[in-house]
Protein backbone atom coordinates (compact mmCIF):
# COMPACT_ATOMS: atom_id res chain seq x y z
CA UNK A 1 0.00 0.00 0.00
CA UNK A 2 1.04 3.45 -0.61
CA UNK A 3 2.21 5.74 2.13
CA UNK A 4 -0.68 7.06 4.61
CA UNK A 5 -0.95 10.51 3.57
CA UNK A 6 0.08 12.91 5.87
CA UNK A 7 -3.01 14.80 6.11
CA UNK A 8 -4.55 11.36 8.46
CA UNK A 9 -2.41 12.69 11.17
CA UNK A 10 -4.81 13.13 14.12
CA UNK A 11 -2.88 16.90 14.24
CA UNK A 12 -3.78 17.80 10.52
CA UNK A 13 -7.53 16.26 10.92
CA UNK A 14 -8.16 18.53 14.21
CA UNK A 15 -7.04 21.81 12.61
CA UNK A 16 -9.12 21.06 9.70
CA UNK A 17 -12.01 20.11 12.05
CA UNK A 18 -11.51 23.03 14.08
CA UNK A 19 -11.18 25.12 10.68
CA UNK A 20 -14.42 24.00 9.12
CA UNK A 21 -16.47 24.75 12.20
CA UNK A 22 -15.33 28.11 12.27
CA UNK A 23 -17.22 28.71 9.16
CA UNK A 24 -20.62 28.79 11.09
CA UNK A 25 -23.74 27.38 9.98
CA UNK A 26 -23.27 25.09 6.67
CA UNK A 27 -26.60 25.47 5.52
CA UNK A 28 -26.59 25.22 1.70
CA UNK A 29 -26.11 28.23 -0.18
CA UNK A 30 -25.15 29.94 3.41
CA UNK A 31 -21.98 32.18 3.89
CA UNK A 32 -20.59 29.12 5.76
CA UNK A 33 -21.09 26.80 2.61
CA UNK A 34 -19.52 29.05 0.54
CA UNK A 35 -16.46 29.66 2.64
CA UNK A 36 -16.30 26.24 2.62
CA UNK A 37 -16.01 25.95 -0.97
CA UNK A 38 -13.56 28.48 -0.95
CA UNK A 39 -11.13 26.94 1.74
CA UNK A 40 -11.32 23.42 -0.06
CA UNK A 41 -10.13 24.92 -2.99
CA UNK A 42 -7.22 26.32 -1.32
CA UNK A 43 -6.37 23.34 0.38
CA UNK A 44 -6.55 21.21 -2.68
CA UNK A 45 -4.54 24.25 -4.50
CA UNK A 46 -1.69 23.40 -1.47
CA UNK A 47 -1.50 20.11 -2.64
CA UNK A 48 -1.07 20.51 -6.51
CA UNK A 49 -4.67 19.63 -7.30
CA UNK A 50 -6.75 22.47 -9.46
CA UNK A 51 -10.27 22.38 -8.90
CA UNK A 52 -13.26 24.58 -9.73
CA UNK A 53 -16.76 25.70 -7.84
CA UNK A 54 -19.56 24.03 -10.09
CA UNK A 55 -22.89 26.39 -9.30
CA UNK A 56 -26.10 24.67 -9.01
CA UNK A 57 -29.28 26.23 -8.53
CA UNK A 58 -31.76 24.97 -5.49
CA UNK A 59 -34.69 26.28 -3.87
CA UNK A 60 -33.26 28.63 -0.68
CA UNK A 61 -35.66 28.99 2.34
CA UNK A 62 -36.07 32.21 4.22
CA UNK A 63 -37.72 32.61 7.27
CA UNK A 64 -38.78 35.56 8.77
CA UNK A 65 -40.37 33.65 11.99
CA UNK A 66 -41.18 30.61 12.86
CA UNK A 67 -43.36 30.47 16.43
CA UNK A 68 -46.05 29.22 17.99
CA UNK A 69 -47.97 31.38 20.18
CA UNK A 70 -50.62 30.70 22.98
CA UNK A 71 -52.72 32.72 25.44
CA UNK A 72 -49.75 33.07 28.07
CA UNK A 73 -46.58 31.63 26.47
CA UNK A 74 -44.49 31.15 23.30
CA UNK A 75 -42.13 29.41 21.36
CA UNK A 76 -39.27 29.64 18.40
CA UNK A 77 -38.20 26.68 16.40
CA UNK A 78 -37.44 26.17 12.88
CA UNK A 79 -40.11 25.13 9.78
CA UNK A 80 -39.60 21.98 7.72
CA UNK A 81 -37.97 23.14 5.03
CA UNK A 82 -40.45 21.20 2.76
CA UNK A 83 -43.31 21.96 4.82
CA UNK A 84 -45.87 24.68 3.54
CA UNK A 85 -46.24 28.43 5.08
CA UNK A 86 -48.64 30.35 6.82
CA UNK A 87 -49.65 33.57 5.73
CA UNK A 88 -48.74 36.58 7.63
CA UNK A 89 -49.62 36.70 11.31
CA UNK A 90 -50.05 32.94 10.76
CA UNK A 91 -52.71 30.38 11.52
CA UNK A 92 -54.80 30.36 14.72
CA UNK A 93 -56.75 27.17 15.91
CA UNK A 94 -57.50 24.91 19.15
CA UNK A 95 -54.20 22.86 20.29
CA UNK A 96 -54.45 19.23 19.84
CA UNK A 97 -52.16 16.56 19.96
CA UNK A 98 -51.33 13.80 17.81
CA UNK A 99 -53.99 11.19 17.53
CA UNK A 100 -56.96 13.69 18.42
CA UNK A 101 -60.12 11.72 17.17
CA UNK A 102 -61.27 15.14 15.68
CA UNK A 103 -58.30 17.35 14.45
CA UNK A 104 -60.38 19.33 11.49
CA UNK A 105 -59.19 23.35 12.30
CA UNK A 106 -56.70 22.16 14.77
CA UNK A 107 -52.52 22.96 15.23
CA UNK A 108 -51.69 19.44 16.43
CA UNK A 109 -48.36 19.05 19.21
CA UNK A 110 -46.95 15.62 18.20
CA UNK A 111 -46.61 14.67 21.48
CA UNK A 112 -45.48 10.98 20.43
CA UNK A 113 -42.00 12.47 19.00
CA UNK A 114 -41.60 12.99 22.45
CA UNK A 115 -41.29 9.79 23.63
CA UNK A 116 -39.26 8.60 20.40
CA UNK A 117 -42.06 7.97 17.36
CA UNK A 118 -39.63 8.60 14.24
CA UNK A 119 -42.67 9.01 11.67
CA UNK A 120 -42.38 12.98 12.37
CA UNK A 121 -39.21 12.76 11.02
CA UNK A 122 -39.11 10.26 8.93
CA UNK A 123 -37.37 10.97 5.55
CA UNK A 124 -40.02 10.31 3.68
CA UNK A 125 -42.90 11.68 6.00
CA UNK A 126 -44.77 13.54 3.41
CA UNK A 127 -47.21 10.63 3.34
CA UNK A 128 -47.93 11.05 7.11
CA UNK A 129 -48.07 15.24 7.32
CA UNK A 130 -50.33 14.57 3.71
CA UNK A 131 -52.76 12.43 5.37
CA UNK A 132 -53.04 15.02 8.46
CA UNK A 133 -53.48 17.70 5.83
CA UNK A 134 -56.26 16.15 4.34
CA UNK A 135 -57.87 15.54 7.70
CA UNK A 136 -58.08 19.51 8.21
CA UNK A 137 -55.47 20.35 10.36
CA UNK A 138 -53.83 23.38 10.21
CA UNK A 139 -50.43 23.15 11.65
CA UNK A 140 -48.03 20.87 13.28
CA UNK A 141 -45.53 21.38 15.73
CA UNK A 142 -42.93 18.90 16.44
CA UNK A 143 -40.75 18.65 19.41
CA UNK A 144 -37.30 17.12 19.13
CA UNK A 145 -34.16 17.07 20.62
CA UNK A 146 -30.63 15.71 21.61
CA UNK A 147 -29.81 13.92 25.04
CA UNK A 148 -29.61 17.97 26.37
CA UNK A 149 -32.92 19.08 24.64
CA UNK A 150 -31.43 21.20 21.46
CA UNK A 151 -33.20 20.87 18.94
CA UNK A 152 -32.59 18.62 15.87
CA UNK A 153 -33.69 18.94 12.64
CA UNK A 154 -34.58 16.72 10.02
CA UNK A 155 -33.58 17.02 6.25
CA UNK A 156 -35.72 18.24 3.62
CA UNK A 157 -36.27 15.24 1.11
CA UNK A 158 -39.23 16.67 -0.65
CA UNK A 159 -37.89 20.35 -1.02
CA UNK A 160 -38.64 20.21 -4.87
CA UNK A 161 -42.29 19.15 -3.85
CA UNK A 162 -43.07 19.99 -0.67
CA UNK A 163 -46.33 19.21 1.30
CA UNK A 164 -48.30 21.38 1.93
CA UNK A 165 -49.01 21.70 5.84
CA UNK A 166 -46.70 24.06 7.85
CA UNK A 167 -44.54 22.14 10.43
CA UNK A 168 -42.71 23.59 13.05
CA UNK A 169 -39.47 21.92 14.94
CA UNK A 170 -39.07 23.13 18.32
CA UNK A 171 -36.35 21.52 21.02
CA UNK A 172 -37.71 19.38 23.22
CA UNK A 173 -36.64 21.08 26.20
CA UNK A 174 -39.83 23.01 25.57
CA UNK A 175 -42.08 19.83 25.47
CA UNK A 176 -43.03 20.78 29.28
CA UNK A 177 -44.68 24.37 27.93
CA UNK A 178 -46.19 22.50 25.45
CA UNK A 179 -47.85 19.92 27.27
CA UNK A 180 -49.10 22.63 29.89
CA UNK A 181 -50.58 24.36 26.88
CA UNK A 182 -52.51 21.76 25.90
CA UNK A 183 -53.77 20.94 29.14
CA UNK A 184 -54.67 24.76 29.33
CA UNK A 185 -56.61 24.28 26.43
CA UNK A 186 -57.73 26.93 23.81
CA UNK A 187 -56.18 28.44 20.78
CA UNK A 188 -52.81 29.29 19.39
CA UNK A 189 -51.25 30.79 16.65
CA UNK A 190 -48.74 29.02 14.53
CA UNK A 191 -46.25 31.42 12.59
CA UNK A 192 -44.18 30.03 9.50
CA UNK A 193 -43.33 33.13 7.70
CA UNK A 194 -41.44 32.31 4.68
CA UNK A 195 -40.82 31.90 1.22
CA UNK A 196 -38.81 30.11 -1.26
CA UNK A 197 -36.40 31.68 -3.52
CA UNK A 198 -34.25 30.57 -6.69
CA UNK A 199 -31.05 30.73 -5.50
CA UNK A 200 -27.19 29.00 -6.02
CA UNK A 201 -24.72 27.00 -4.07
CA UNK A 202 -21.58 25.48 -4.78
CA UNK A 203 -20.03 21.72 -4.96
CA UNK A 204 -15.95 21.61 -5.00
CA UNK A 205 -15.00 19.26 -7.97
CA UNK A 206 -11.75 17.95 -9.24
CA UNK A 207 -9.82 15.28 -11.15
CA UNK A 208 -6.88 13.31 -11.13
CA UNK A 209 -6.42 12.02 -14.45
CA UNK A 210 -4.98 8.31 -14.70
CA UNK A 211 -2.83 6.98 -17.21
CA UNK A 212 -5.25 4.38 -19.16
CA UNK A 213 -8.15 6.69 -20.15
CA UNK A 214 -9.98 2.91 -21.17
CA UNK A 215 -10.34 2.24 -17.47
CA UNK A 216 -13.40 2.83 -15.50
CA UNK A 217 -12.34 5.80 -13.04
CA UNK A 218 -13.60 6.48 -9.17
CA UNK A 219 -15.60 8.89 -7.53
CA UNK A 220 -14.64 9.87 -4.38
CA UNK A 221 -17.83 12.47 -2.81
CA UNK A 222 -18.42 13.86 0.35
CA UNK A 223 -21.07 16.23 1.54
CA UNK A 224 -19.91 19.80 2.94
CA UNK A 225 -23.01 21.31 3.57
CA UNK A 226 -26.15 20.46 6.57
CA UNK A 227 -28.07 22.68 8.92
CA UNK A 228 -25.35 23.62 12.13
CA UNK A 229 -21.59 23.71 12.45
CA UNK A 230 -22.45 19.67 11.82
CA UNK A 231 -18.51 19.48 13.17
CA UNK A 232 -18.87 15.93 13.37
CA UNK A 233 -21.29 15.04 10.96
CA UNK A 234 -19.00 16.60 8.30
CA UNK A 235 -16.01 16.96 9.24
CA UNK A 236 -14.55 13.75 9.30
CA UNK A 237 -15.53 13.50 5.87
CA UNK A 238 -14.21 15.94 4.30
CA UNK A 239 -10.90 15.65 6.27
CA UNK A 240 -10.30 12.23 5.01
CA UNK A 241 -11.85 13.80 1.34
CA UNK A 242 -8.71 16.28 1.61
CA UNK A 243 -6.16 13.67 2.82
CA UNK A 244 -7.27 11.19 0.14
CA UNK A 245 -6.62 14.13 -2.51
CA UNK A 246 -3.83 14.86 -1.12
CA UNK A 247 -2.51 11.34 -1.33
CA UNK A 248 -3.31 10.45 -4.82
CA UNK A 249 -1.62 13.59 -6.17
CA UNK A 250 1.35 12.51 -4.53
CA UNK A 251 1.80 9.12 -6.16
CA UNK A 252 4.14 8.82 -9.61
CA UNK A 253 1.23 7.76 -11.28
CA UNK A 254 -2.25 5.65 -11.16
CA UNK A 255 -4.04 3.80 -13.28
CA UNK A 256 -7.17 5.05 -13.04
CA UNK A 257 -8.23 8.92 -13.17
CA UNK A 258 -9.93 9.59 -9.85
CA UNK A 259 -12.73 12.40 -9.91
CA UNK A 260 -13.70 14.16 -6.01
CA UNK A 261 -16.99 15.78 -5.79
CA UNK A 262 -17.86 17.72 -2.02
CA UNK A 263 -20.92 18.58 -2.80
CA UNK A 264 -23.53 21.10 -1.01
CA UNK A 265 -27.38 20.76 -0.95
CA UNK A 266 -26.89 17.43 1.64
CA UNK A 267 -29.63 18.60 3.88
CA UNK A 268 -31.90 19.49 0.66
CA UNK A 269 -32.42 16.14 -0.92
CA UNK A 270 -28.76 15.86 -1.85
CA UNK A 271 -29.31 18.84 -4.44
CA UNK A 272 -25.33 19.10 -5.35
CA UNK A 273 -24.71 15.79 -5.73
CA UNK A 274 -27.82 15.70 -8.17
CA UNK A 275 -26.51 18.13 -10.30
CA UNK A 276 -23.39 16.84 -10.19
CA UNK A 277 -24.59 13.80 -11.81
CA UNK A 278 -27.18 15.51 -14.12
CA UNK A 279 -23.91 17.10 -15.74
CA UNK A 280 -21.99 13.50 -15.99
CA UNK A 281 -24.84 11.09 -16.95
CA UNK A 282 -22.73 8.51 -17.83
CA UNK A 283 -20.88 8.28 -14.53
CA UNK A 284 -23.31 6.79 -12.19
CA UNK A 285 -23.08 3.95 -13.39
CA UNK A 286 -20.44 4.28 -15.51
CA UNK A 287 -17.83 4.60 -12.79
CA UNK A 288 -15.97 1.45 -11.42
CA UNK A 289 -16.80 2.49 -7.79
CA UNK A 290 -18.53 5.35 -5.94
CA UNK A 291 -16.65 6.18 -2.64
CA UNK A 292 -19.04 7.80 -0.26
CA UNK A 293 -17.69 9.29 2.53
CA UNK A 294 -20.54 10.35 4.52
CA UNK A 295 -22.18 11.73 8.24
CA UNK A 296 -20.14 11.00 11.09
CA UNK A 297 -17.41 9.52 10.57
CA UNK A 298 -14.78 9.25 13.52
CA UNK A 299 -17.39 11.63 15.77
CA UNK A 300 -17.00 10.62 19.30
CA UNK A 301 -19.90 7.75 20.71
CA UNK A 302 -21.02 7.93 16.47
CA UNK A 303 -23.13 4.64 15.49
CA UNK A 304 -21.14 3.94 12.24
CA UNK A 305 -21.98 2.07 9.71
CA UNK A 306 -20.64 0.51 6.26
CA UNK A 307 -22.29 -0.83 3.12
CA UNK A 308 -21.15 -1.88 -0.48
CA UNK A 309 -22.51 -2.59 -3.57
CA UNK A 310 -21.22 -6.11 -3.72
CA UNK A 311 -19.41 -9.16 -2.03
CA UNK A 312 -16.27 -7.81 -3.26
CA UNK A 313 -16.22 -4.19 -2.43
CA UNK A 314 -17.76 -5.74 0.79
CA UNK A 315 -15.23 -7.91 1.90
CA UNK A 316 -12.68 -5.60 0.97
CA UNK A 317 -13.92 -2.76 3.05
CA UNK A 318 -14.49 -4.80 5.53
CA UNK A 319 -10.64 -6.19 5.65
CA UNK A 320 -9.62 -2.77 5.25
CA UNK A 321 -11.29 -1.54 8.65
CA UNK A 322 -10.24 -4.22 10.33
CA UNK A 323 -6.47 -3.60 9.49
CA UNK A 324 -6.98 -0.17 10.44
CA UNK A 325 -8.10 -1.52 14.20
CA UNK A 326 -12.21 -0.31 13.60
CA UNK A 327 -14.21 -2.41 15.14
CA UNK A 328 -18.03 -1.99 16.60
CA UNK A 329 -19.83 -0.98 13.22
CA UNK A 330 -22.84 -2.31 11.54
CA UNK A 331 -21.98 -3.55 8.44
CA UNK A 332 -25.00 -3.55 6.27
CA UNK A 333 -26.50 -6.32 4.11
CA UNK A 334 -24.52 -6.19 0.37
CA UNK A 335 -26.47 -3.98 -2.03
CA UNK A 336 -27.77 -1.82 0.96
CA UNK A 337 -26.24 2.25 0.70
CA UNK A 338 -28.23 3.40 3.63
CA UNK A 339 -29.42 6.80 3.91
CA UNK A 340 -26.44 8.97 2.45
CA UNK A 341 -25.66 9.77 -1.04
CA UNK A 342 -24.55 6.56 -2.11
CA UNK A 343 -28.65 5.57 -2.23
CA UNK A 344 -28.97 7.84 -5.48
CA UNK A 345 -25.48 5.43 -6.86
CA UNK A 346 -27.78 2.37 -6.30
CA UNK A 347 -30.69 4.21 -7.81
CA UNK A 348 -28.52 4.52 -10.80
CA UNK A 349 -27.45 0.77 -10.67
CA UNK A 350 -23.65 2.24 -9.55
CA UNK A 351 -21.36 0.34 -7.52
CA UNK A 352 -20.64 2.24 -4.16
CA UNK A 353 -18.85 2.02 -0.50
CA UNK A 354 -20.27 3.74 2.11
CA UNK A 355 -18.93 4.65 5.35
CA UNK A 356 -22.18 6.88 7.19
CA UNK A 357 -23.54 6.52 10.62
CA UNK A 358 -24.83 9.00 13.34
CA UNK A 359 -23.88 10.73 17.05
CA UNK A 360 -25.42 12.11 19.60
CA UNK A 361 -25.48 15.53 18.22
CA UNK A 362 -26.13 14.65 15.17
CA UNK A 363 -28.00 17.04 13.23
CA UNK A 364 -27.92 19.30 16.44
CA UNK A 365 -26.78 22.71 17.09
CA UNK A 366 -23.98 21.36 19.58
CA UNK A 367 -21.95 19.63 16.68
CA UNK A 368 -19.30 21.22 17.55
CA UNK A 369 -15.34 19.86 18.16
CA UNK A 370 -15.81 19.88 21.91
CA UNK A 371 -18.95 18.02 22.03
CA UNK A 372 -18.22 15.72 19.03
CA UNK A 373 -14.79 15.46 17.10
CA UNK A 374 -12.13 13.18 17.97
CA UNK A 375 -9.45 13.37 15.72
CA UNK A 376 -7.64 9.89 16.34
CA UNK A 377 -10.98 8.25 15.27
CA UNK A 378 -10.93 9.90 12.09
CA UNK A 379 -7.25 9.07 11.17
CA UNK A 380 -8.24 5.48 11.77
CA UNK A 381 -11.62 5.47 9.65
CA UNK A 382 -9.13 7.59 7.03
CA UNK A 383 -6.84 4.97 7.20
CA UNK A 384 -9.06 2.10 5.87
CA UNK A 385 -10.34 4.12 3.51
CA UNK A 386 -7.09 5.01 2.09
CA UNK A 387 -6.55 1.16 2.29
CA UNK A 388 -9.75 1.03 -0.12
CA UNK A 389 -9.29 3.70 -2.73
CA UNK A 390 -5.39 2.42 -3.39
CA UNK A 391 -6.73 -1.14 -3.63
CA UNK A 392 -9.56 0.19 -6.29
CA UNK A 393 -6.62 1.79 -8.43
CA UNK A 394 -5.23 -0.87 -11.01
């Protein structure tokens, strides 16, 4: 195997953590993402690799509030992105809760996410808030949290056809104001004041050309964008991404060209990586392997997992993480990509490994370093999936 690049020391990956948080919130199309795009391309620039900023154009959210208000209390949270809106001054209708036997006119609390029901959240609950809609009601509200009660949002998978009901995600540190509202009865006013607007983001792309333009080359993708600092939930990613980079340009030469995609519009139904593909048709499944290097990986207490496309990539991936000393993973069934890009490879009939998983502040405000990175894990999970990518080469 060639050398471990340098940028898999635990050092390197903590700077780059560290630097990547500092960027702020990564929602798409944000001031974050876009520094982000901008310090990728200098680091890949370091390295001898040129790259360019391929624009896409996705449907940006603003919100001027999001709030639910009742006779003696109130609360802020954040609208499914691919929920509907109220009109100005919002909606105002009896509380309920979720399983009311007569919700026609009524803003519902889905008190059952409370005690862990994942069909709020589910990504593809637009059957479930459709259903409600047609029942009558007017609103939803939806408290959620992490272990500490910040709230946690859930990614927009129908943001190019949203339903129609407004939803609103609260932290479920409010749930007790919430259920004392309810048992207060009477009305309330749900708020979700916003609009969406044609705008553009940016994925990083590049390519290392091979030397036998005949062979089938390899994607390597990660996702830079999601709705916090997501320290953790990106990071590790696009550390390794960078190292892996990095790595290849250093060799004398390889067989195959290798293309990298970090693409933005993760939290949006994977809108970057869409486009990416729109403009290479042929590549989905045209490529010999898909590397996907997705949420989580190395975060501190993560639940990681691993999937390939096949017995081979599977075994291999699997020997490669247990060379690197990774153990306690759930290695999915072969042919099984999980939730992370590498689904829309196996929509596409592609051939994909997938390293994705979750942590306890995943998708949570307090992604940050201190709560979630540990930069020795990383350099291990970077390790075997150096070990992969060489062994893909020839």
């Amino acid at each position: 195997m060639p050398p471990i690049p340098a940028g898999l020391d635990p050092a390197r990956i903590e700077a780059r953590l560290r630097a990547y948080e500092a960027f702020g919130i990564h929602r798409t199309g944000w001031p974050g993402d876009d520094k982000t795009t901008e310090w990728l391309r200098a680091e890949l620039g370091a390295a001898g690799v040129a790259s360019e900023a391929q624009r896409f154009a996705f449907p940006r959210v603003e919100v001027q509030r999001a709030r639910l208000t009742w006779s003696d209390g109130f609360v802020d949270g954040e609208p499914m992105y691919d929920g509907g809106f109220t009109r100005i001054g919002g909606l105002t209708g009896d509380l309920g809760e979720d399983g009311d036997p007569e919700p026609f006119g009524k803003i519902l609390i889905a008190t059952s996410a409370m005690k862990g029901d994942r069909k709020w959240v589910a990504p593809e609950a637009r059957a479930h808030y459709a259903a409600l809609e047609n029942e009558g009601v007017l609103g939803i509200v939806v408290p959620i949290g992490d272990a500490e009660g910040e709230i946690i949002l859930r990614n927009a998978e129908h943001i190019r056809q949203p339903f129609g009901v407004p939803v609103l995600q609260v932290a479920s540190k409010h749930a007790r104001y919430l259920n004392a509202a309810l048992l207060q009865g009477g009305e309330a006013t749900l708020e979700v004041d916003g609009d969406r607007l044609n705008s553009r983001a940016t994925n990083v792309i590049a390519t290392l050309p091979g030397s036998d333009e005949s062979a089938e080359p390899i994607v390597v993708m990660t996702p830079k964008s999601g709705w916090f600092t997501c320290t953790a939930e990106r990071g590790g990613g696009i550390a390794i991404w960078l190292s892996l980079a990095e790595g290849l340009a250093a060799l004398p030469a390889r067989r195959r060209t290798v293309h990298f995609v970090a693409s933005s519009g993760h939290e949006l139904h994977h809108q970057g990586l869409e486009e990416y593909m729109k403009q290479r048709p042929a590549l989905a499944k045209g490529a010999h392997v898909w590397l996907h290097l997705g949420a989580s990986i190395g975060a501190k207490r993560a639940v990681a997992r691993m999937g390939a496309a096949d017995e081979a990539l599977h075994s291999a991936t699997t020997a490669a993480l247990a060379s690197a000393g990774i153990e306690g993973y759930e290695a999915m069934e072969v042919g099984q990509p999980g939730g992370g890009e590498a689904r829309n490879i196996a929509q596409h009939g592609g051939r994909y490994v997938t390293f994705l998983g979750g942590h306890p502040y995943f998708h949570s405000p307090q992604d940050t370093f201190e709560k979630a990175g540990d930069p020795a894990s990383v350099a291990r999970w970077g390790t075997a999936m150096w070990t992969v990518l060489t062994g893909l080469l020839d």
